[in-house]
N, C-alpha and C. Protein backbone atom coordinates (compact mmCIF):
# COMPACT_ATOMS: atom_id res chain seq x y z
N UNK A 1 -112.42 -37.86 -66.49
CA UNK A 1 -113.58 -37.74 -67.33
C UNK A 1 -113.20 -36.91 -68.56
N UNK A 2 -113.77 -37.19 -69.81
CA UNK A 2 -113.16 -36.65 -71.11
C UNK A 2 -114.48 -36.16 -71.45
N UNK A 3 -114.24 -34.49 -72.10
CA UNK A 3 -115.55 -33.85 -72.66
C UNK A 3 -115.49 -33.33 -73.93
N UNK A 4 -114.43 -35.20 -74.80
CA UNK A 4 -114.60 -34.83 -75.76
C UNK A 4 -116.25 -35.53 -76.49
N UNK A 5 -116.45 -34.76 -77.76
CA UNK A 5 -117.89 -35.55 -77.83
C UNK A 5 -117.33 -36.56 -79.13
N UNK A 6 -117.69 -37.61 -79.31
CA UNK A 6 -118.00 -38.43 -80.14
C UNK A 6 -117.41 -38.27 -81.59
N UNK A 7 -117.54 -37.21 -82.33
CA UNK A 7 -117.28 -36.62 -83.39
C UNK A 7 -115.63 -36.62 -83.16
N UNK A 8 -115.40 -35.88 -81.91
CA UNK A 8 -113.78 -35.23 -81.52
C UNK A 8 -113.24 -36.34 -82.04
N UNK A 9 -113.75 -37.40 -80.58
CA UNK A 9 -112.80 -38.83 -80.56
C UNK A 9 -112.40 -39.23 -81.75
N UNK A 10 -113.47 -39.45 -82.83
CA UNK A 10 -113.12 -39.86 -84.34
C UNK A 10 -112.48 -39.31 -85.16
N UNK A 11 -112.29 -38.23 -85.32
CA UNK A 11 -111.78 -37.05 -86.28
C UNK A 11 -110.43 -37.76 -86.50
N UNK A 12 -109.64 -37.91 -87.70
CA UNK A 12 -108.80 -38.68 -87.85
C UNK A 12 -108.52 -40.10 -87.07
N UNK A 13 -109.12 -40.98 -87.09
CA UNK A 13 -109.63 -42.27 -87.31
C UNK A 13 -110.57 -42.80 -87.73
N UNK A 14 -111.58 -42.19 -88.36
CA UNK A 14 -112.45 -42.88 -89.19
C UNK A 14 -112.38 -42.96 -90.23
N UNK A 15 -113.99 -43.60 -91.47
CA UNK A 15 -113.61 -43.25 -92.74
C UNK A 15 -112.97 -42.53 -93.81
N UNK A 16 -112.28 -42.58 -94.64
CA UNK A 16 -111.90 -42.19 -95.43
C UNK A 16 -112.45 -41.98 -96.93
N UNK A 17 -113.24 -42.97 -97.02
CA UNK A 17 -114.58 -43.12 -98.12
C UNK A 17 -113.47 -43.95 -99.21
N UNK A 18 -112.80 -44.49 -99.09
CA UNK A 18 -112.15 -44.97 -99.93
C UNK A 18 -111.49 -46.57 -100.07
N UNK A 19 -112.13 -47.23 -99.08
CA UNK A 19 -111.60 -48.37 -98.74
C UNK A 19 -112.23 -49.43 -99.54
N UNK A 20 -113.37 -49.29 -100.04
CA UNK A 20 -114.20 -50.28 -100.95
C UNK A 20 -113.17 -50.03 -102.39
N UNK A 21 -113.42 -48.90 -102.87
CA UNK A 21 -112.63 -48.58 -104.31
C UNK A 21 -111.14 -49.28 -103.91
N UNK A 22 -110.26 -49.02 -102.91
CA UNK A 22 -108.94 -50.07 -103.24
C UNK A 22 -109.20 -51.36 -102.93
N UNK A 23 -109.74 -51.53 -102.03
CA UNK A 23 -110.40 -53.31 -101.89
C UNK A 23 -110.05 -53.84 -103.75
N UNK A 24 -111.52 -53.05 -103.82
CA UNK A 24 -111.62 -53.74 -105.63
C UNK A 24 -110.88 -53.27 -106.36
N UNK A 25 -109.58 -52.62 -106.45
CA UNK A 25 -108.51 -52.39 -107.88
C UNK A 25 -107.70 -53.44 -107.34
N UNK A 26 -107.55 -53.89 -105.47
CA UNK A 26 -106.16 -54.87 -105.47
C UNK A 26 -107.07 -56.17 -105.61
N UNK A 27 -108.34 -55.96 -105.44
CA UNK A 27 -108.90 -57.25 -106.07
C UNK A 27 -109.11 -57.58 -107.49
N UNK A 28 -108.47 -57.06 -107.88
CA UNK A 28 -109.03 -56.79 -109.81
C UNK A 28 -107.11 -57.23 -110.00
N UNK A 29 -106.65 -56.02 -109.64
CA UNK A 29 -105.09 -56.70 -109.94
C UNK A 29 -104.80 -57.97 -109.58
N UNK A 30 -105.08 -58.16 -108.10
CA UNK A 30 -105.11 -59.60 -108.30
C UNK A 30 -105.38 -61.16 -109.24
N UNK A 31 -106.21 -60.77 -109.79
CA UNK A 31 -107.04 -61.65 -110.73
C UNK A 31 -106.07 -61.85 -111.95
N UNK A 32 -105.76 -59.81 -112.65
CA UNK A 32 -105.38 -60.26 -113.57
C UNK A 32 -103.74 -60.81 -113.59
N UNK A 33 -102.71 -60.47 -112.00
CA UNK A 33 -101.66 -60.74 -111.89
C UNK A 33 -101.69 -62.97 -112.06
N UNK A 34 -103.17 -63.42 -111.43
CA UNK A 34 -103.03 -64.71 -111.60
C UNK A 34 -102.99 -65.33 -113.48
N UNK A 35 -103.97 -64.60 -114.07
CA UNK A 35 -103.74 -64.75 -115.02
C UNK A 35 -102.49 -64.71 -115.52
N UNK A 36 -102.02 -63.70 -115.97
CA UNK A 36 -100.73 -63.04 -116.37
C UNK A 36 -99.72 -63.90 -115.65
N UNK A 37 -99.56 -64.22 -114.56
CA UNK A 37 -98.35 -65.00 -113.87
C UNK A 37 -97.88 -66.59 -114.98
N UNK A 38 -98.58 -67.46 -114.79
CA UNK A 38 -98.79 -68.44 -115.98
C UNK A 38 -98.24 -68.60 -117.09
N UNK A 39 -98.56 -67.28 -117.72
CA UNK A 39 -97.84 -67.03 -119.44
C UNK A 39 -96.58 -66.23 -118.91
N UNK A 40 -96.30 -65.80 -117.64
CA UNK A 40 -95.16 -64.94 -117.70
C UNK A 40 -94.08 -65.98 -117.68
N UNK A 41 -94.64 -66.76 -116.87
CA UNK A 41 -93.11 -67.76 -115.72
C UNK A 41 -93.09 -68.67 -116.74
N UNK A 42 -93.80 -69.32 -117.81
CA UNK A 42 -93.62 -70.09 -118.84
C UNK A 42 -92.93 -69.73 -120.19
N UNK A 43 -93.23 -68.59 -120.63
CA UNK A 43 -91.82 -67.23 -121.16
C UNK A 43 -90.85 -67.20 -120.85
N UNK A 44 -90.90 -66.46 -119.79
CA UNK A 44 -89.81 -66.11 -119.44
C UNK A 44 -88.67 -67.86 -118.70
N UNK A 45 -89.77 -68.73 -118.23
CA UNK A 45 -88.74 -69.87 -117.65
C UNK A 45 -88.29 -70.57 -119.32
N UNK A 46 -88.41 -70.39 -120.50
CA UNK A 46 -88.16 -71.14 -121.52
C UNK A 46 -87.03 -70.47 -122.08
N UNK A 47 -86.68 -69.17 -121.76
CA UNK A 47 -85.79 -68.53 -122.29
C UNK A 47 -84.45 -68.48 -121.04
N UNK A 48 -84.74 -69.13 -120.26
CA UNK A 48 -83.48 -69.05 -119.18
C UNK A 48 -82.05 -70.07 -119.82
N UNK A 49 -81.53 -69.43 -119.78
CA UNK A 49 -80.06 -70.12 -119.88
C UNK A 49 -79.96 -70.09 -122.05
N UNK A 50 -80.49 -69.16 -122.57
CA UNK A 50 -80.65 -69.07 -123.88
C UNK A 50 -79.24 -68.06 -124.25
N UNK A 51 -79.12 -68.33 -125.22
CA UNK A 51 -77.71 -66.70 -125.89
C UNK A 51 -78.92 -65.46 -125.88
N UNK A 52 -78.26 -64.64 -125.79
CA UNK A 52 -78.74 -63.43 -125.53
C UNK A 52 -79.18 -62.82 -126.95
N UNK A 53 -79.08 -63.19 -127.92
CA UNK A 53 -79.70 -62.97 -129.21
C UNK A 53 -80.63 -63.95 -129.04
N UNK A 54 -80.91 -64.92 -128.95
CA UNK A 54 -82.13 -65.24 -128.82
C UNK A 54 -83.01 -65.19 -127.84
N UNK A 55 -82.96 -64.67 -126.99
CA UNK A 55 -83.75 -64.17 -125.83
C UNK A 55 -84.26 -62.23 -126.37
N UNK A 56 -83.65 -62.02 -127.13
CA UNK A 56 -84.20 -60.63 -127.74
C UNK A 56 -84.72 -60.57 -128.68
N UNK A 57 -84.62 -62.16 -129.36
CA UNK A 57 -85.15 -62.38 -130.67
C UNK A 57 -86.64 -62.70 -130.22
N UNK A 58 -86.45 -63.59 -129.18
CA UNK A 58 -87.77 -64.11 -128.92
C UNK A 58 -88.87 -62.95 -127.86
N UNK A 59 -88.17 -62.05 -127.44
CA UNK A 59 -89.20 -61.05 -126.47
C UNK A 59 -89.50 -59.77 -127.54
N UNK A 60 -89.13 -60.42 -129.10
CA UNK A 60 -89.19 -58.90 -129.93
C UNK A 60 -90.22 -59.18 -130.59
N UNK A 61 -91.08 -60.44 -130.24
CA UNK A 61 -92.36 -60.55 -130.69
C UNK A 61 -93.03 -60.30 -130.02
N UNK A 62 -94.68 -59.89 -130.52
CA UNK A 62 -95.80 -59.31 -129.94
C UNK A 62 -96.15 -59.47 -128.74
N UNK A 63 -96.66 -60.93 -128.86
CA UNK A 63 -97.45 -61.95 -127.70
C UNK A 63 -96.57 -62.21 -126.01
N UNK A 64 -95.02 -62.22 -126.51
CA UNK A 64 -94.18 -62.54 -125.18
C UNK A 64 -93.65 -60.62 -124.33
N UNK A 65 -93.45 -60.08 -125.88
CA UNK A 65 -93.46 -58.39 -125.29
C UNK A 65 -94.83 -57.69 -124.43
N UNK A 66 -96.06 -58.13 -124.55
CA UNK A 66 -97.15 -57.55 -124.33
C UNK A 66 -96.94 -58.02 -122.95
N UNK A 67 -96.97 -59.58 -122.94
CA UNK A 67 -96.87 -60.32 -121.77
C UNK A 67 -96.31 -59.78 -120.62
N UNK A 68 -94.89 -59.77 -121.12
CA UNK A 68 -93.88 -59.11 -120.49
C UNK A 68 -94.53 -57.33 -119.62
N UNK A 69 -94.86 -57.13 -120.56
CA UNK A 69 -95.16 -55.60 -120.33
C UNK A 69 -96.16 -55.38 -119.19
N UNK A 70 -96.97 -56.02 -119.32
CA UNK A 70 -98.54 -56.13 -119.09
C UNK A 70 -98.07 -56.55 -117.30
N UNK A 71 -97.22 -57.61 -117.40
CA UNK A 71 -96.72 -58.18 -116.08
C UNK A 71 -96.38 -57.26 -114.91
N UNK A 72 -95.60 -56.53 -115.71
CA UNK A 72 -93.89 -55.41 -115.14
C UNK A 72 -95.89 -54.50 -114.58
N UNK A 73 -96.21 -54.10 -115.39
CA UNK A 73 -97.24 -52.76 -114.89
C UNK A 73 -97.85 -53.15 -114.28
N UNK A 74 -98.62 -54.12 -113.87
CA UNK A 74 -100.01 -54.51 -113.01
C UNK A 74 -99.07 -54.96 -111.99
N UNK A 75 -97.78 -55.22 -111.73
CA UNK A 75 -97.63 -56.03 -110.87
C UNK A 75 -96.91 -55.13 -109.85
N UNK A 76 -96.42 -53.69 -110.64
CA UNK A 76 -95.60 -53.07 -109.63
C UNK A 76 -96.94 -51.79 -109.17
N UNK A 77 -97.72 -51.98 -109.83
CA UNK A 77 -99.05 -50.96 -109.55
C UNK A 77 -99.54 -51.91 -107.97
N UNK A 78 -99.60 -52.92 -108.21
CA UNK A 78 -100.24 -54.00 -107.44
C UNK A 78 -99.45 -53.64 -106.04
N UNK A 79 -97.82 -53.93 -106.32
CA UNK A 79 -97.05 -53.45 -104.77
C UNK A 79 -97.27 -52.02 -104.63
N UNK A 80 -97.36 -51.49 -105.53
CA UNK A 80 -97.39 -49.98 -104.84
C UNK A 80 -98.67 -49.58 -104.27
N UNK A 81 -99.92 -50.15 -104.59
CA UNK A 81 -101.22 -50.23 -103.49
C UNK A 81 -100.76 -50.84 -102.14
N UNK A 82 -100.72 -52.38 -102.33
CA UNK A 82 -100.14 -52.89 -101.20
C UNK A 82 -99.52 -52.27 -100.34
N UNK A 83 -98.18 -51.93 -100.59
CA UNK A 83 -97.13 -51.56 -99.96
C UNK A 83 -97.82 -50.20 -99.44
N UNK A 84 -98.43 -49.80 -99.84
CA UNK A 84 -99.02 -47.98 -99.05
C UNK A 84 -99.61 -48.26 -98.25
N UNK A 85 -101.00 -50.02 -98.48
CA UNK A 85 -101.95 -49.93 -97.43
C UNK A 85 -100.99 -50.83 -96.18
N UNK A 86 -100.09 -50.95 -96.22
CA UNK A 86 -99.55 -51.75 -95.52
C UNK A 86 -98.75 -50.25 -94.41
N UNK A 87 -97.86 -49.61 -94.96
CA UNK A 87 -97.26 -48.49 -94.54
C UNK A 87 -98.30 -47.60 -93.51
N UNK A 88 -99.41 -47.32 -94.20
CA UNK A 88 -100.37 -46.66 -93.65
C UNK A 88 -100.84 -47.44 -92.28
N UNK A 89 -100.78 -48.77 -92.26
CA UNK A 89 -101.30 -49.36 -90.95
C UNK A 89 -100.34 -49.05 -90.08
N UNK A 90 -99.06 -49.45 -90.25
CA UNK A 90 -97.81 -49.72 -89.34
C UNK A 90 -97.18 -48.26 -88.96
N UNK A 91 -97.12 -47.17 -90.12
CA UNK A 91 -95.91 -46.36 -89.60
C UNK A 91 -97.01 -45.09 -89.59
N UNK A 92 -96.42 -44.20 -88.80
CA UNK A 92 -97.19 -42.67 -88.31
C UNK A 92 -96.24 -41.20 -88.54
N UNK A 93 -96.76 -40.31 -88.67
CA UNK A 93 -95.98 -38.91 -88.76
C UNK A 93 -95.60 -38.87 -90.22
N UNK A 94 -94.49 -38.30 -89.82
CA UNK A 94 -93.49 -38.04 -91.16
C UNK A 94 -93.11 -39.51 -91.63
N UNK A 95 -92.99 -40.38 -90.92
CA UNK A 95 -92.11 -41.99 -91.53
C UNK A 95 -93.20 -42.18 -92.57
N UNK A 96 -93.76 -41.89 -92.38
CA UNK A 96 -95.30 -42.50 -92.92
C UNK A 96 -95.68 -41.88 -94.15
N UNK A 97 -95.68 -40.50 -94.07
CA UNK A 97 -95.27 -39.52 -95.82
C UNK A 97 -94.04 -39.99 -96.39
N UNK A 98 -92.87 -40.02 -95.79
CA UNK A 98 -91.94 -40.29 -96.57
C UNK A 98 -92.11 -41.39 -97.02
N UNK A 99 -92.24 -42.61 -96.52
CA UNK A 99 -92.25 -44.17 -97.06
C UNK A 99 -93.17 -44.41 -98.19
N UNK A 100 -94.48 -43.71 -98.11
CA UNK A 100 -95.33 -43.83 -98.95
C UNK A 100 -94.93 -43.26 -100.59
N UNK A 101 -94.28 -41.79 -100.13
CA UNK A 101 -93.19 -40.92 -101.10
C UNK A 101 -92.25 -42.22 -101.87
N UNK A 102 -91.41 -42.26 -101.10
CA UNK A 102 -90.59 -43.12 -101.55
C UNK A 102 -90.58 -44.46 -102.76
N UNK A 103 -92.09 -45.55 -101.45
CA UNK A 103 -92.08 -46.40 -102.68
C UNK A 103 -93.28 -46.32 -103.76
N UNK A 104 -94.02 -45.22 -103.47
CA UNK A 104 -94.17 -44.44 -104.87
C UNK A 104 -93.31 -44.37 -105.75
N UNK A 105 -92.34 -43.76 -105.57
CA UNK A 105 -91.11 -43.62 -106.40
C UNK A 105 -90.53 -44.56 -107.01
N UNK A 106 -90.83 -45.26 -106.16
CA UNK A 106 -89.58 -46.79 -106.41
C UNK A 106 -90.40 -47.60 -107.31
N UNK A 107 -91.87 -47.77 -107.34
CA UNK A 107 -92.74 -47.99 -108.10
C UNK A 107 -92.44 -47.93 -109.56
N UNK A 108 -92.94 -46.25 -109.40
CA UNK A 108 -92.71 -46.05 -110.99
C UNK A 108 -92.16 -45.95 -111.67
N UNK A 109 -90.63 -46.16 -110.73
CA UNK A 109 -89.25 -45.63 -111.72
C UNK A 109 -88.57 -46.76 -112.04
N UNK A 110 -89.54 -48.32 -111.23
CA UNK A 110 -88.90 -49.90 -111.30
C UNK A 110 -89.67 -49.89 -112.87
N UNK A 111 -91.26 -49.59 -112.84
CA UNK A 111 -92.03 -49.87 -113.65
C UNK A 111 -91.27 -49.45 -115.33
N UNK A 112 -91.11 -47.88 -114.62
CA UNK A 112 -90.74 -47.34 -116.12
C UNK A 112 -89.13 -47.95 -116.46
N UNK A 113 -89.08 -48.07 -116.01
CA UNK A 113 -87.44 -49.39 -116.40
C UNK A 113 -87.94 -50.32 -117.13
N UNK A 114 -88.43 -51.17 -116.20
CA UNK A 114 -89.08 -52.47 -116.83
C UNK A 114 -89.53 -52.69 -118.50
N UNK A 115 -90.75 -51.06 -118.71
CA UNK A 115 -91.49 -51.07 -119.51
C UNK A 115 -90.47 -50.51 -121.06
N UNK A 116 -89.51 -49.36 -120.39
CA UNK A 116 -88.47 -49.15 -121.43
C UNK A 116 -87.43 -50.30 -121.98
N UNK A 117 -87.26 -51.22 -120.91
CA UNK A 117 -86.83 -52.20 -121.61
C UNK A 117 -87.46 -52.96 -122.60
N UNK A 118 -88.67 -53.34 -122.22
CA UNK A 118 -89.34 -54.01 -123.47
C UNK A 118 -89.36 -53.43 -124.47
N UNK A 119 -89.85 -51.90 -124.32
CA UNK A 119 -90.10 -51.31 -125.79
C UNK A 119 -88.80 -51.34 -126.97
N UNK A 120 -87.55 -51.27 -125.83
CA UNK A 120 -86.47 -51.22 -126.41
C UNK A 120 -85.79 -52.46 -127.33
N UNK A 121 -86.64 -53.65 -126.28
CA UNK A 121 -86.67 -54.92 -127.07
C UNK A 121 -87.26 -55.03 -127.95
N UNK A 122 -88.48 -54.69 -128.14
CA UNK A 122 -89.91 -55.24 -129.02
C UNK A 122 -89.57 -53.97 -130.36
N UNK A 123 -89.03 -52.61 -130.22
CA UNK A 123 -89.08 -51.91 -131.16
C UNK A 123 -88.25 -52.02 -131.78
């Protein structure tokens, strides 16, 4: 017989108050990653197999740099929600801070690559 009460049992397993608000940002990223996918893979697939001056010529304009940009950020924001709410189900303890640590990290430091490249292109 257990005399824990009700409250006990729950205390770290219940709400968090936060599950509606990420619902709707990976539902919002979603949307705009479908958009954005379209103009990316049609860009970027037209410039495959190009000389490399013209593949810098052509991402040093506005419309394919923004593209570009816009892609790299929503999309690694997008795994790095994912990938946490995913971590958070499966792993426990310390695996579970660190991993989250980690591809945090890996996130923003893919992102800020990504995004320095363009600028480096486009400027």
């Amino acid at each position: 017989m257990s005399y824990l009460t009700d409250l006990k049992r729950a205390t770290g397993h219940g709400s968090a108050r936060e599950g509606t608000r990420r619902h709707w940002w990976m539902t919002q990223s979603s949307v705009g990653l479908i958009i954005l996918l379209p103009f990316f893979v049609f860009m970027f697939g037209k410039m495959l197999g190009q000389p490399h001056d013209v593949v810098v010529a052509y991402f040093s304009r506005p419309f394919p740099a923004i593209v570009a940009a816009l892609m790299i950020a929503v999309g690694f924001m997008h795994f790095k929600n994912g990938i946490k709410m995913v971590i958070e189900d499966y792993a426990h303890g310390f695996t579970r801070e660190a991993l989250i640590v980690l591809t945090t990290c890996l996130s923003y430091g893919a992102a800020a690559t990504g995004l320095f490249a363009i600028a480096k292109i486009a400027l």
